[in-house]
Protein backbone atom coordinates (compact mmCIF):
# COMPACT_ATOMS: atom_id res chain seq x y z
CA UNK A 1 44.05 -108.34 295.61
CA UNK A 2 47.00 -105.76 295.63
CA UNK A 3 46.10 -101.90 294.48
CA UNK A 4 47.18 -100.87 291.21
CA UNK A 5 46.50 -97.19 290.10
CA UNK A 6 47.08 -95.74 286.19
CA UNK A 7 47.10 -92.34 285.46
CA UNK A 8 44.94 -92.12 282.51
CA UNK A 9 46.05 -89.63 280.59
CA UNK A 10 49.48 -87.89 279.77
CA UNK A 11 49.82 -83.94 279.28
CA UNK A 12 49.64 -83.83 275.72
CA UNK A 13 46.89 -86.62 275.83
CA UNK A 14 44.57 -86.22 272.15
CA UNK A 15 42.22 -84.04 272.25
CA UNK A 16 38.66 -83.80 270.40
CA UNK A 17 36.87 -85.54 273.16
CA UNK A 18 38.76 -89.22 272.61
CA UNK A 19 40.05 -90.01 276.29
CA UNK A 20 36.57 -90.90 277.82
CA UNK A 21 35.56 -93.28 274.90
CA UNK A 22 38.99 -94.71 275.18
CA UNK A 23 38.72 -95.53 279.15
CA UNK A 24 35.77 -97.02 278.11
CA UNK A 25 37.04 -99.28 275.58
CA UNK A 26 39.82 -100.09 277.64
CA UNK A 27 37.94 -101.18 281.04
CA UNK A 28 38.30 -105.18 280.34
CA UNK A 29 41.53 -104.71 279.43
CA UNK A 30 42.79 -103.06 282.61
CA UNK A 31 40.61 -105.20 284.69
CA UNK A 32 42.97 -108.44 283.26
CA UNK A 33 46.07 -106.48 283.83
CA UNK A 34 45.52 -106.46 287.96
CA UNK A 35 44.58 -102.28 287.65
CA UNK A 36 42.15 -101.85 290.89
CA UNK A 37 42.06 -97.86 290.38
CA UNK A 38 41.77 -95.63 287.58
CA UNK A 39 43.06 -91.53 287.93
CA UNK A 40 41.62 -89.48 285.75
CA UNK A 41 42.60 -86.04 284.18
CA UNK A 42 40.43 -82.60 285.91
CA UNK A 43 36.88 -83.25 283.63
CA UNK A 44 35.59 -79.66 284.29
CA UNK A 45 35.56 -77.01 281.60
CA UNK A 46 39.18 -75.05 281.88
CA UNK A 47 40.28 -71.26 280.59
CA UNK A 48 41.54 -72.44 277.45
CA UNK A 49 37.92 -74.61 276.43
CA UNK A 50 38.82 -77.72 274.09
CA UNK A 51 41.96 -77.77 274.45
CA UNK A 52 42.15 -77.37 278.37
CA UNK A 53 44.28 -79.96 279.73
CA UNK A 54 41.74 -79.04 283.04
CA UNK A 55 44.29 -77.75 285.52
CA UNK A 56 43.21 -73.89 284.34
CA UNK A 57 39.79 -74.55 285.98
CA UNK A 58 37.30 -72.48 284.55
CA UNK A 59 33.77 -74.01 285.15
CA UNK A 60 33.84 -76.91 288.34
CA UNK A 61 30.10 -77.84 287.21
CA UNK A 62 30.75 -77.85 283.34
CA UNK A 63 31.63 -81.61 283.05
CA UNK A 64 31.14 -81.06 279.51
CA UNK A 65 27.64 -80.29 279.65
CA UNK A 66 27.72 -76.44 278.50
CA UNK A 67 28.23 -74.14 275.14
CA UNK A 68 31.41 -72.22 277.12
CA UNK A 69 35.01 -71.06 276.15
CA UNK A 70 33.84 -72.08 272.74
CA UNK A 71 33.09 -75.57 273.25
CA UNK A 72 30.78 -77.98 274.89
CA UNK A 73 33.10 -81.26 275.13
CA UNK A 74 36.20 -80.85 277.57
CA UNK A 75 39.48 -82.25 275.73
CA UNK A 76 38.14 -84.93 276.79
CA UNK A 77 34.76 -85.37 275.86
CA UNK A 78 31.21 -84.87 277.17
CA UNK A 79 29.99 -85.19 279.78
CA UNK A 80 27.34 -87.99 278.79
CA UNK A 81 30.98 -90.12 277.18
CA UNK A 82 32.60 -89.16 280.87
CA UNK A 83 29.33 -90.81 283.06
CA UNK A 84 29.60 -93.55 280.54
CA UNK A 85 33.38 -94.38 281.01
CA UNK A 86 32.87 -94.20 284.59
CA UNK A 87 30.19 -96.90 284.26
CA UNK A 88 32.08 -99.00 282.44
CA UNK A 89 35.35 -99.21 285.06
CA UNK A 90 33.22 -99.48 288.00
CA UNK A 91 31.61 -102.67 286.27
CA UNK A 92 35.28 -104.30 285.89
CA UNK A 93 35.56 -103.57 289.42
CA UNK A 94 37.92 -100.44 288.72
CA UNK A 95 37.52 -97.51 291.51
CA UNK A 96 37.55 -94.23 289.92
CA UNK A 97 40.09 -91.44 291.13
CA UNK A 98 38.98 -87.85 290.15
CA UNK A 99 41.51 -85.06 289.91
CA UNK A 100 40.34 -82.19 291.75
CA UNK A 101 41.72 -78.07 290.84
CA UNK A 102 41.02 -76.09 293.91
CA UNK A 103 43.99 -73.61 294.51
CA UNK A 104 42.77 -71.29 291.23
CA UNK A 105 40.66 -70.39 288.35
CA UNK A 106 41.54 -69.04 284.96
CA UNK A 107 39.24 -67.48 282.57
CA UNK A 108 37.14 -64.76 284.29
CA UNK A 109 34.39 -63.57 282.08
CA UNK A 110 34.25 -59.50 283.31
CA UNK A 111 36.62 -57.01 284.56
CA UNK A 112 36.50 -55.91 288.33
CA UNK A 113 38.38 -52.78 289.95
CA UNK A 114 40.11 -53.48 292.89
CA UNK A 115 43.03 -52.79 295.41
CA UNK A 116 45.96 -54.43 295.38
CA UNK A 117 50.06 -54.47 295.78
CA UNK A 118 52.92 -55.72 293.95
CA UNK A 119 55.38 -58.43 295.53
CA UNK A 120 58.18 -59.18 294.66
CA UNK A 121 58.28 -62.87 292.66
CA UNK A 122 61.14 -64.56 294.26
CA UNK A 123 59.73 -63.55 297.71
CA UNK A 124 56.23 -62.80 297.98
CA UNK A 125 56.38 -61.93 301.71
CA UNK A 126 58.20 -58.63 299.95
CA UNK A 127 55.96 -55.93 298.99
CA UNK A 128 57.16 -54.01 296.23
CA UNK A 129 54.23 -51.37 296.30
CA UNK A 130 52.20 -49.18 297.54
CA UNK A 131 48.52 -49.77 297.81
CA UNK A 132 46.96 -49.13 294.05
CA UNK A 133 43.70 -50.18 292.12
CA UNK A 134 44.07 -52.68 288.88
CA UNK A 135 41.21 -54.01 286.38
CA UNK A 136 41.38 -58.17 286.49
CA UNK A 137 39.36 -60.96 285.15
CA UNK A 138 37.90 -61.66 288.26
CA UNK A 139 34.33 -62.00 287.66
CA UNK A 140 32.60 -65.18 286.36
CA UNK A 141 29.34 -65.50 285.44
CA UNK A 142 29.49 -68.54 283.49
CA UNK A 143 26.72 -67.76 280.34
CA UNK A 144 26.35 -70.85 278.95
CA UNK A 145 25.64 -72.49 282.61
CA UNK A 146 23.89 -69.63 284.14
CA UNK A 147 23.06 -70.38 287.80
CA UNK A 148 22.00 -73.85 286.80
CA UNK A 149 23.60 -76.70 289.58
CA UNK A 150 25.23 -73.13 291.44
CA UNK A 151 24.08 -69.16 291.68
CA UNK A 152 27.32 -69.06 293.63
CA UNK A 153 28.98 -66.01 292.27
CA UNK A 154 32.82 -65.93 292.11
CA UNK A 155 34.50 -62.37 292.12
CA UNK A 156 37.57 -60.74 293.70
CA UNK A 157 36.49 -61.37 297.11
CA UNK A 158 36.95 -65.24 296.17
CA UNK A 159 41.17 -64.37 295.43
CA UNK A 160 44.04 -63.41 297.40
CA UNK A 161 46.08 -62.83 294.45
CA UNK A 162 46.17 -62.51 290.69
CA UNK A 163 48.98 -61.90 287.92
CA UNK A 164 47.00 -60.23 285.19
CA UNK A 165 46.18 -56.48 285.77
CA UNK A 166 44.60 -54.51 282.08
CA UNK A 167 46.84 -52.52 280.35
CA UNK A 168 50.22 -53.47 282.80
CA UNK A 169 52.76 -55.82 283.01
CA UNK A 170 52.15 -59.21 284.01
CA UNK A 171 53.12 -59.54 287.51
CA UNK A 172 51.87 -60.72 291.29
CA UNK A 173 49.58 -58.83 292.17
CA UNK A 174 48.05 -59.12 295.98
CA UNK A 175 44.48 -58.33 296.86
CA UNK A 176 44.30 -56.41 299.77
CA UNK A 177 40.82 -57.75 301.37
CA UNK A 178 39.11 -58.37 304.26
CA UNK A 179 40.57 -62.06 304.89
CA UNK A 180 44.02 -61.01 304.99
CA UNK A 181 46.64 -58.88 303.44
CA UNK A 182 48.97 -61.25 303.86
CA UNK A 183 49.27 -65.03 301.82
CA UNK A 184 47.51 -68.09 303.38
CA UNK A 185 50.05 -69.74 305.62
CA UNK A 186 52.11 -72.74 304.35
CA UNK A 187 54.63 -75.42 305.99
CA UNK A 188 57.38 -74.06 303.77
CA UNK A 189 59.19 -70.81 303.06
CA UNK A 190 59.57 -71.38 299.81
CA UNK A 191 59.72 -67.92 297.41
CA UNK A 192 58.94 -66.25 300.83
CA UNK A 193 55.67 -67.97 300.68
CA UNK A 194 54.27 -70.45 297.64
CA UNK A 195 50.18 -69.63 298.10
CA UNK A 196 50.60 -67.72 294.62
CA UNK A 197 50.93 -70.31 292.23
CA UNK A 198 49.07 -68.81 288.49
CA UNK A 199 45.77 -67.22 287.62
CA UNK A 200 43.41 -66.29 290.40
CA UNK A 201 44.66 -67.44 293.22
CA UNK A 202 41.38 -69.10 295.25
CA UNK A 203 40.87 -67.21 299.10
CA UNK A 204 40.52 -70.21 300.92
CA UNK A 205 39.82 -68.02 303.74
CA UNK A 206 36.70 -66.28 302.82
CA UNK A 207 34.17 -68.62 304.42
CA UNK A 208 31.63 -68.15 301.51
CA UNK A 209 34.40 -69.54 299.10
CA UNK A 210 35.03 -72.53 301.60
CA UNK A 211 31.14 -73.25 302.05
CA UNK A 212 31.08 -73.20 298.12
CA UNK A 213 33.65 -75.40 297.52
CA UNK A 214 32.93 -78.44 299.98
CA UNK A 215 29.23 -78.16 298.04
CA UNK A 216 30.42 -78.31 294.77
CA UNK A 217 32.46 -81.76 296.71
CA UNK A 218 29.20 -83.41 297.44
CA UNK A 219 27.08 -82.04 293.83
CA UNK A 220 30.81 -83.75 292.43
CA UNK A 221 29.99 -86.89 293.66
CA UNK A 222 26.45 -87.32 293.38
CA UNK A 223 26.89 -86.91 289.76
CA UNK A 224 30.11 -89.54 289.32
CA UNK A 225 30.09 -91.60 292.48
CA UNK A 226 33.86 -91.43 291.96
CA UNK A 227 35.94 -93.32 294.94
CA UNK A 228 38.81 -91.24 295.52
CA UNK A 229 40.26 -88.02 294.69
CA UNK A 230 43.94 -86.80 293.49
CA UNK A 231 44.62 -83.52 294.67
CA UNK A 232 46.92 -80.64 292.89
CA UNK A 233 49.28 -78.22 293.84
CA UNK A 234 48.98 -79.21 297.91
CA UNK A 235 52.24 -76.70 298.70
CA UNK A 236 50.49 -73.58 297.35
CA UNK A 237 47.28 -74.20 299.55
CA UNK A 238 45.66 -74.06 302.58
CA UNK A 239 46.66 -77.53 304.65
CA UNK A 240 43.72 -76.43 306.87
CA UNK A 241 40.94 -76.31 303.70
CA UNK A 242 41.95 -79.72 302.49
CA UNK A 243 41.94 -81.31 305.92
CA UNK A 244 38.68 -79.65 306.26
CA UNK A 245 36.88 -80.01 302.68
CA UNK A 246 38.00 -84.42 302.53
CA UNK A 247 36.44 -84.75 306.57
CA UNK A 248 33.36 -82.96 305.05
CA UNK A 249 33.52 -84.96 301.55
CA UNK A 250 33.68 -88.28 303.58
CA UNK A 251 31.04 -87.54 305.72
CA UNK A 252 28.91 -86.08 302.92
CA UNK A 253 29.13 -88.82 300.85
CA UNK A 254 29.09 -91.87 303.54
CA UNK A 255 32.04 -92.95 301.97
CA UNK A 256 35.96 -93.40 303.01
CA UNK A 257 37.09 -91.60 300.32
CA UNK A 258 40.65 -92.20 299.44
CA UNK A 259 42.72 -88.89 298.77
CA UNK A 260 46.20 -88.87 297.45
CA UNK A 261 48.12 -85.24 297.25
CA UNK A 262 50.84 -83.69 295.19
CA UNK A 263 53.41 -82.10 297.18
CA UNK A 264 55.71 -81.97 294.77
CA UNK A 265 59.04 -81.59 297.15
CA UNK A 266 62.00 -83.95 294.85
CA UNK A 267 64.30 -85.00 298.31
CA UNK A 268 62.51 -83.22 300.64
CA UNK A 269 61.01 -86.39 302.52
CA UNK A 270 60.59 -84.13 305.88
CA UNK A 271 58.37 -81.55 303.97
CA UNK A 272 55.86 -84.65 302.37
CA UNK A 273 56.18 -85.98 306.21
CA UNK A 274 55.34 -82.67 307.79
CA UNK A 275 52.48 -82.21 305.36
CA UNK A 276 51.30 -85.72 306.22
CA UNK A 277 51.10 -84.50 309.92
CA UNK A 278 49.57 -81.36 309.98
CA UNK A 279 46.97 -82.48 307.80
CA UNK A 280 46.57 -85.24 310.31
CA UNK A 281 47.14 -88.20 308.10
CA UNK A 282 43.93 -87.80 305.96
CA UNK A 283 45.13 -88.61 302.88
CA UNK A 284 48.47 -89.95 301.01
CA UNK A 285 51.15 -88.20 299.30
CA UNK A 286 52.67 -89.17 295.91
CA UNK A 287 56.42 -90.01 296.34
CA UNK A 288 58.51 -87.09 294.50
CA UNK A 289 61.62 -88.29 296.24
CA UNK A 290 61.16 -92.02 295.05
CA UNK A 291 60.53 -90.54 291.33
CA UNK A 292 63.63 -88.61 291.69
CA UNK A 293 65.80 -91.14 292.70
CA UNK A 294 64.24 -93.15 289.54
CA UNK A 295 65.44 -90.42 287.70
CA UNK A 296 68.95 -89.91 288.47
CA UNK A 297 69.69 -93.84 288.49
CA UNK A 298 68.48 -94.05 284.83
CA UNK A 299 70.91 -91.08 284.10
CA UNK A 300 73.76 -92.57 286.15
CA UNK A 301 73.73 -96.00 285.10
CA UNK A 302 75.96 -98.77 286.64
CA UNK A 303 77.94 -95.66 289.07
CA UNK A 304 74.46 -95.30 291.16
CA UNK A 305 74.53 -97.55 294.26
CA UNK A 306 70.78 -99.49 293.89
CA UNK A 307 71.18 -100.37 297.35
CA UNK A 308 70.00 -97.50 298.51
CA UNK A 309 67.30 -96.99 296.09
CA UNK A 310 64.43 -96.47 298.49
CA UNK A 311 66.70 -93.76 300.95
CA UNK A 312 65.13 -90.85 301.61
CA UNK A 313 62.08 -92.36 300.07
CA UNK A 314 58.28 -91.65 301.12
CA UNK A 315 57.62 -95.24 300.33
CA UNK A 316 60.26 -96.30 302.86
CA UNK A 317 59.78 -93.64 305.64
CA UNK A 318 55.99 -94.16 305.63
CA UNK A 319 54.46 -96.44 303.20
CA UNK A 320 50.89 -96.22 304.64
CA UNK A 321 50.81 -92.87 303.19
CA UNK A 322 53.18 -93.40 299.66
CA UNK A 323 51.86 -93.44 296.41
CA UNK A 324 54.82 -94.41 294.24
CA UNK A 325 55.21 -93.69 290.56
CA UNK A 326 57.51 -94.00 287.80
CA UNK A 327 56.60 -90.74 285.82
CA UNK A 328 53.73 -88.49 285.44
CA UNK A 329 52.69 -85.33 283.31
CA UNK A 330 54.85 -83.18 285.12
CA UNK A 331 57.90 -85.06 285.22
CA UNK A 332 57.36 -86.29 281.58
CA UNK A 333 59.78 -84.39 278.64
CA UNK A 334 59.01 -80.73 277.97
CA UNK A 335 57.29 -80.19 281.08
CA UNK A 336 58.52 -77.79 284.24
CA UNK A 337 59.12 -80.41 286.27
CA UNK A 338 60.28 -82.57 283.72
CA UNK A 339 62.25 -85.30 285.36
CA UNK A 340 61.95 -88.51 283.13
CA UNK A 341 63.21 -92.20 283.85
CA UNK A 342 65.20 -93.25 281.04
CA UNK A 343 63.62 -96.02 279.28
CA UNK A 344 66.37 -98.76 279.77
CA UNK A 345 65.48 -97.82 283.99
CA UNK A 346 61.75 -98.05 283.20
CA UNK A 347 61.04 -102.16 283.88
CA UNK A 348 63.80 -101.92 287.09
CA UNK A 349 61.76 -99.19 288.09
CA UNK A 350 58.23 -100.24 287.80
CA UNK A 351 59.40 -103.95 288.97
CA UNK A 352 60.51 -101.62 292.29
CA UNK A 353 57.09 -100.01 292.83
CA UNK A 354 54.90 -103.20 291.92
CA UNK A 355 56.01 -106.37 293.20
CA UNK A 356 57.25 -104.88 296.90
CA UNK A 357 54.32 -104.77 299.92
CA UNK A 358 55.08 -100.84 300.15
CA UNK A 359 53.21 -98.23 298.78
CA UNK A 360 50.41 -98.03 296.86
CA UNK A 361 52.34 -98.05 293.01
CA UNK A 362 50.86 -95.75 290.17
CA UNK A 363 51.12 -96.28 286.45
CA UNK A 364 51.53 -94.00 283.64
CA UNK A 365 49.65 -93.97 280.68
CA UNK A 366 52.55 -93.68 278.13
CA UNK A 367 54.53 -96.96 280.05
CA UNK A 368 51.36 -98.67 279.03
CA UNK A 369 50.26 -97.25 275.59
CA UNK A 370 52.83 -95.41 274.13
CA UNK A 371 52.66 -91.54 273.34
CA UNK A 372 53.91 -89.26 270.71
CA UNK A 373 53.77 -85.75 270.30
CA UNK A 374 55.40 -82.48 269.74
CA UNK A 375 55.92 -78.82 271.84
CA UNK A 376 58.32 -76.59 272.28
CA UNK A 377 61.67 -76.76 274.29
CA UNK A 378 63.81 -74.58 276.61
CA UNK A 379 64.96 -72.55 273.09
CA UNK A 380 61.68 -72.45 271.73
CA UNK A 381 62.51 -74.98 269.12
CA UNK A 382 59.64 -77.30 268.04
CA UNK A 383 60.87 -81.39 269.17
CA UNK A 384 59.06 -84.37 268.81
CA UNK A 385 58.84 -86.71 271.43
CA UNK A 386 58.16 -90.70 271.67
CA UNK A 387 57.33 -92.59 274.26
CA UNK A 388 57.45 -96.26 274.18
CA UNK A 389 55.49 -98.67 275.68
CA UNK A 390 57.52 -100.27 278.44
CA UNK A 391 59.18 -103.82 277.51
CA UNK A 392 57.27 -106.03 279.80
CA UNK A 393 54.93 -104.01 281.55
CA UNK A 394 52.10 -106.38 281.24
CA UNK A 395 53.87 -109.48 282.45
CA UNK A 396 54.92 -106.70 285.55
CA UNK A 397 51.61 -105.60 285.89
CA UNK A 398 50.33 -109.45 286.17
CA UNK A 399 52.92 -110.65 288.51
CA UNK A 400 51.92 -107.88 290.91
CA UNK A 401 47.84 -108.84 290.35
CA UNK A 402 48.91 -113.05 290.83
CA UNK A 403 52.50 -113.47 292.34
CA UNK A 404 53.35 -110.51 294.42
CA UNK A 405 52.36 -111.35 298.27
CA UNK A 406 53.62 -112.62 301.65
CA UNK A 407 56.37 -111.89 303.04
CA UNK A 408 59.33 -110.12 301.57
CA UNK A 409 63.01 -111.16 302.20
CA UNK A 410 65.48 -108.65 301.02
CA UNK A 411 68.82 -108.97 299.56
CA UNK A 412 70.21 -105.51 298.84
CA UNK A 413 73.80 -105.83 299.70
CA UNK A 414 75.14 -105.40 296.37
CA UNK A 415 75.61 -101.99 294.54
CA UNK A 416 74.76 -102.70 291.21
CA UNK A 417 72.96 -106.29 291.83
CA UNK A 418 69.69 -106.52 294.12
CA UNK A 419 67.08 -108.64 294.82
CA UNK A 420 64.09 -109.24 296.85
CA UNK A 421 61.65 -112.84 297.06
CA UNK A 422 57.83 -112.62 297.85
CA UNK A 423 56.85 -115.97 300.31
CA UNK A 424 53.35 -116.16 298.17
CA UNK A 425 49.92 -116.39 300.16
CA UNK A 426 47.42 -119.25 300.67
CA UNK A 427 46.11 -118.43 296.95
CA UNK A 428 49.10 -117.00 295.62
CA UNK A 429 52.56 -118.82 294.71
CA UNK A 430 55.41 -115.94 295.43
CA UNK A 431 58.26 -114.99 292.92
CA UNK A 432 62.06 -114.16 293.19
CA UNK A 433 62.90 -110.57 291.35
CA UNK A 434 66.71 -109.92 290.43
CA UNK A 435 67.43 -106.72 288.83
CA UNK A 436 71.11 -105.00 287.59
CA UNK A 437 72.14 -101.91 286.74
CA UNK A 438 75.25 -103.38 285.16
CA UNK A 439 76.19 -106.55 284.31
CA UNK A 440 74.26 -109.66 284.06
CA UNK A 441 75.32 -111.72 288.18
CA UNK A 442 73.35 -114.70 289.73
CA UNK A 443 71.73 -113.82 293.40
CA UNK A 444 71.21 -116.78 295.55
CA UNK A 445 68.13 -116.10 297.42
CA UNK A 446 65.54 -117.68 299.69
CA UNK A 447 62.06 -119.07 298.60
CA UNK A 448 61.38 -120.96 301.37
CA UNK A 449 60.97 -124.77 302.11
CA UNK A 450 57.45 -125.10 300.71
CA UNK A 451 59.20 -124.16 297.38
CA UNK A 452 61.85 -127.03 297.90
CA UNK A 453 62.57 -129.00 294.70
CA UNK A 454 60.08 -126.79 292.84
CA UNK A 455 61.74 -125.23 289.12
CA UNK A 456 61.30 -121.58 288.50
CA UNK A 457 61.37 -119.77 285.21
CA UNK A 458 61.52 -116.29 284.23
CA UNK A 459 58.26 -114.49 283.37
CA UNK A 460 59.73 -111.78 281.59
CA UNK A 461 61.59 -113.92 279.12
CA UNK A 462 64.74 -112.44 279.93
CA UNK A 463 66.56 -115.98 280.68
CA UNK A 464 66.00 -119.36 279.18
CA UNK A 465 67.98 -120.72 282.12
CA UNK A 466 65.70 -122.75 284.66
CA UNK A 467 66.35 -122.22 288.47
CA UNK A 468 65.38 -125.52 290.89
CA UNK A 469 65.19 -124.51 294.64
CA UNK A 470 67.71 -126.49 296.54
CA UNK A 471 66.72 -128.59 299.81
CA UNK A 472 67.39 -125.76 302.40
CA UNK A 473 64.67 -123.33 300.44
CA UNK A 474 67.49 -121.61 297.98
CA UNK A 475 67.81 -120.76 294.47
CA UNK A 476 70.78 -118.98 292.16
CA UNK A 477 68.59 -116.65 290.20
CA UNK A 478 69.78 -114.88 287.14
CA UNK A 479 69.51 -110.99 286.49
CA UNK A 480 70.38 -109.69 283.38
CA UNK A 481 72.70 -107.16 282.35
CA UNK A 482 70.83 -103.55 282.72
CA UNK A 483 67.27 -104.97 283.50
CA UNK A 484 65.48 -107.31 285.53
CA UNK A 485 64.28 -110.62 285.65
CA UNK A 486 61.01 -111.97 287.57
CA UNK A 487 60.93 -115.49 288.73
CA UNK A 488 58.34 -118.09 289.33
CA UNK A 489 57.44 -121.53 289.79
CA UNK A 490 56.41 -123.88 287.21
């Protein structure tokens, strides 16, 4: 069966402990729809307590389970609701992807005094300082856990760099310690050096720190039995940790542990390939530079060339290590990053990522379920925001599960017109897909002579024409104007 992931959650996902009970409730469902993989948002208890979106790890123990930052739940629920959502997916067959925070922590409980220097934001190879002494939230001692699962105590010995100091500007502050007074080293030169990312920035160096972390990997799993892990911020840490902490985490557990990264590097396909090889191909990158391109075609409209849709693309270059997407939380409105697909682009877009052999293709939430909410934009002014659910996902997301195998012919030679047909396997008939960013145009294409005779229709109900494969193999298959079309037989 083909690999389908969803991203389970959205940044402004409800809160009051809902999203585990939903997963739960939804595990059948997903199941029918062809989803083999579900990724799920950080569970641990963050800095800002119930409403903690996770990615400020506090607590990596406190699945939910502890009185702390005011609340015992996550956003997300307990950890009793989280074990039992788990449960539920792995019965429908559905592997569960855990999101794992490793590069900082937020929310330090006491004050420690130590050295540090200034740098310079824009370049934090720049020292803007001499050598002075700050107060920081360093210390955490965890009270409502105490030293139960851990007695591993985390102070500034465990950071190379923070950006709160009491009683002075915020600012980057660098610990001067004795793993380094420099940053950790990174493939890029971006802002000098992009190891400093928010918070407490975690010393992967200190050995202690490393040997604490790649427990906490195996206590992780014990708990969940979780199948793979999604891994945050990759360009602001270590490439030698991670390469490190998965070897140990798949040896630890006795399982091949699938790990997909974020190197979030929009049309930088030679940084995502140059992580990929110093990190010696242990895990798979999500394509930014396949999102982007998503991105700018919805905003150009018929003037982008669909032709070369997949240039520059992770997914193309190396699809063995792609994990394509639409959108996610950081590229969805209001966000940093935010980079969203127009929703006209959506079904082009996700018929791209599912019903092609590359990549391994990643849903998100909203596409599926819809979203609304409200937050603040670039001028501070409150806007509300709705996502819809995408106009034929589920017919997308079942001709992926039934329709989408063998081998792929491709017929890209038009700009604004392009098409692709899947040859179908020994248990699975194939389908012709036709998409346009302009007008509606007819593609002849080639099934294949078992298909000879045979009368297609189109599964998203975009046509009520009926296409009947000619005797060399061929069929003139309508796209529609600004959308796509799925074909398949009768």
């Amino acid at each position: 069966m083909n690999e389908t992931m969803i991203q389970f959650f959205h940044w402004y996902s409800e809160g009051d402990g809902k999203l585990w009970q939903e997963a739960e409730k939804q595990a059948e469902y997903l199941a029918e729809l062809g989803i083999t993989s579900v990724w799920f948002p950080p569970a641990y208890k963050g800095a800002n307590g119930g409403y903690s979106t996770g990615y400020d790890t506090y607590d990596l123990y406190d699945l939910g389970e502890f009185d702390q930052k005011g609340t015992t739940p996550t956003k997300y629920g307990t950890k009793d609701q989280y074990l039992k959502a788990i449960k539920a997916l792995k019965k429908n067959n559905i592997q569960i992807i855990v999101d794992i925070v490793l590069g900082h922590k937020g929310g330090g409980d006491e004050l420690e005094t130590f050295k540090v220097v200034k740098v310079d934001e824009n370049n934090r190879e720049k020292v803007i300082s001499d050598v002075f002494e700050i107060q920081s939230y360093t210390k955490f001692t965890f009270e409502g856990r105490g030293k139960k699962y851990s007695d591993f105590e985390w102070n500034f010995t465990c950071f190379s760099g923070t950006d709160y100091a009491e009683g002075m500007d915020k600012h980057i502050y660098k610990i001067q310690s004795e793993y380094g007074n420099d940053w950790e080293e990174m493939i890029d030169d971006e802002k000098g050096n992009y190891d400093y990312l928010m918070f407490n920035d975690v010393e992967h160096r200190n050995p202690h720190v490393r040997e604490e972390l790649n427990y906490w990997a195996k206590w992780y799993f014990e708990q969940t039995d979780f199948d793979g892990v999604r891994l945050d911020a990759l360009k602001h840490i270590s490439f030698d940790f991670y390469k490190e902490w998965i070897t140990l985490l798949r040896s630890n557990s006795g399982k091949n542990i699938f790990a997909v990264g974020e190197y979030w590097a929009p049309g930088y396909l030679n940084l995502l390939q140059r992580y990929i090889d110093v990190t010696e191909g242990c895990m798979s990158l999500f394509d930014s530079s396949l999102q982007n391109s998503f991105h700018n075609a919805s905003k150009e409209g018929s003037s982008y060339d669909l032709s070369k849709i997949f240039d520059g693309s992770l997914t193309q270059a190396d699809p063995l290590h792609s994990v394509s997407l639409v959108d996610n939380h950081d590229t969805q409105p209001l966000q940093d990053l935010e980079a969203p697909v127009e929703e006209w682009f959506k079904p082009i877009a996700y018929a791209l990522i599912l019903l092609r052999k590359d990549g391994y293709p990643c849903v998100f939430y909203p596409d599926l379920f819809g979203a609304h909410y409200v937050d603040k934009d670039k001028e501070g002014n409150d806007q509300e925001i709705f996502l819809n659910k995408i106009d034929g996902i589920e017919e997308l997301l079942k001709a992926r599960k039934d329709h989408a195998y063998g081998e792929e012919r491709d017929y890209f030679e038009d700009a604004n017109c392009i098409g692709w047909t899947r040859d179908g396997d020994d248990e699975h008939s194939g389908c012709a897909v036709v998409l346009s960013n302009k007008d509606a145009y007819e593609k002849p294409m080639e099934m294949g002579e078992k298909y000879i005779g045979k009368t297609f229709y189109d599964l998203l109900g975009r046509s009520e024409e009926k296409v009947t494969i000619d005797e060399k193999g061929w069929g003139n298959f309508p796209a529609p104007a600004g959308n796509v079309s799925v074909w398949i037989a009768e």
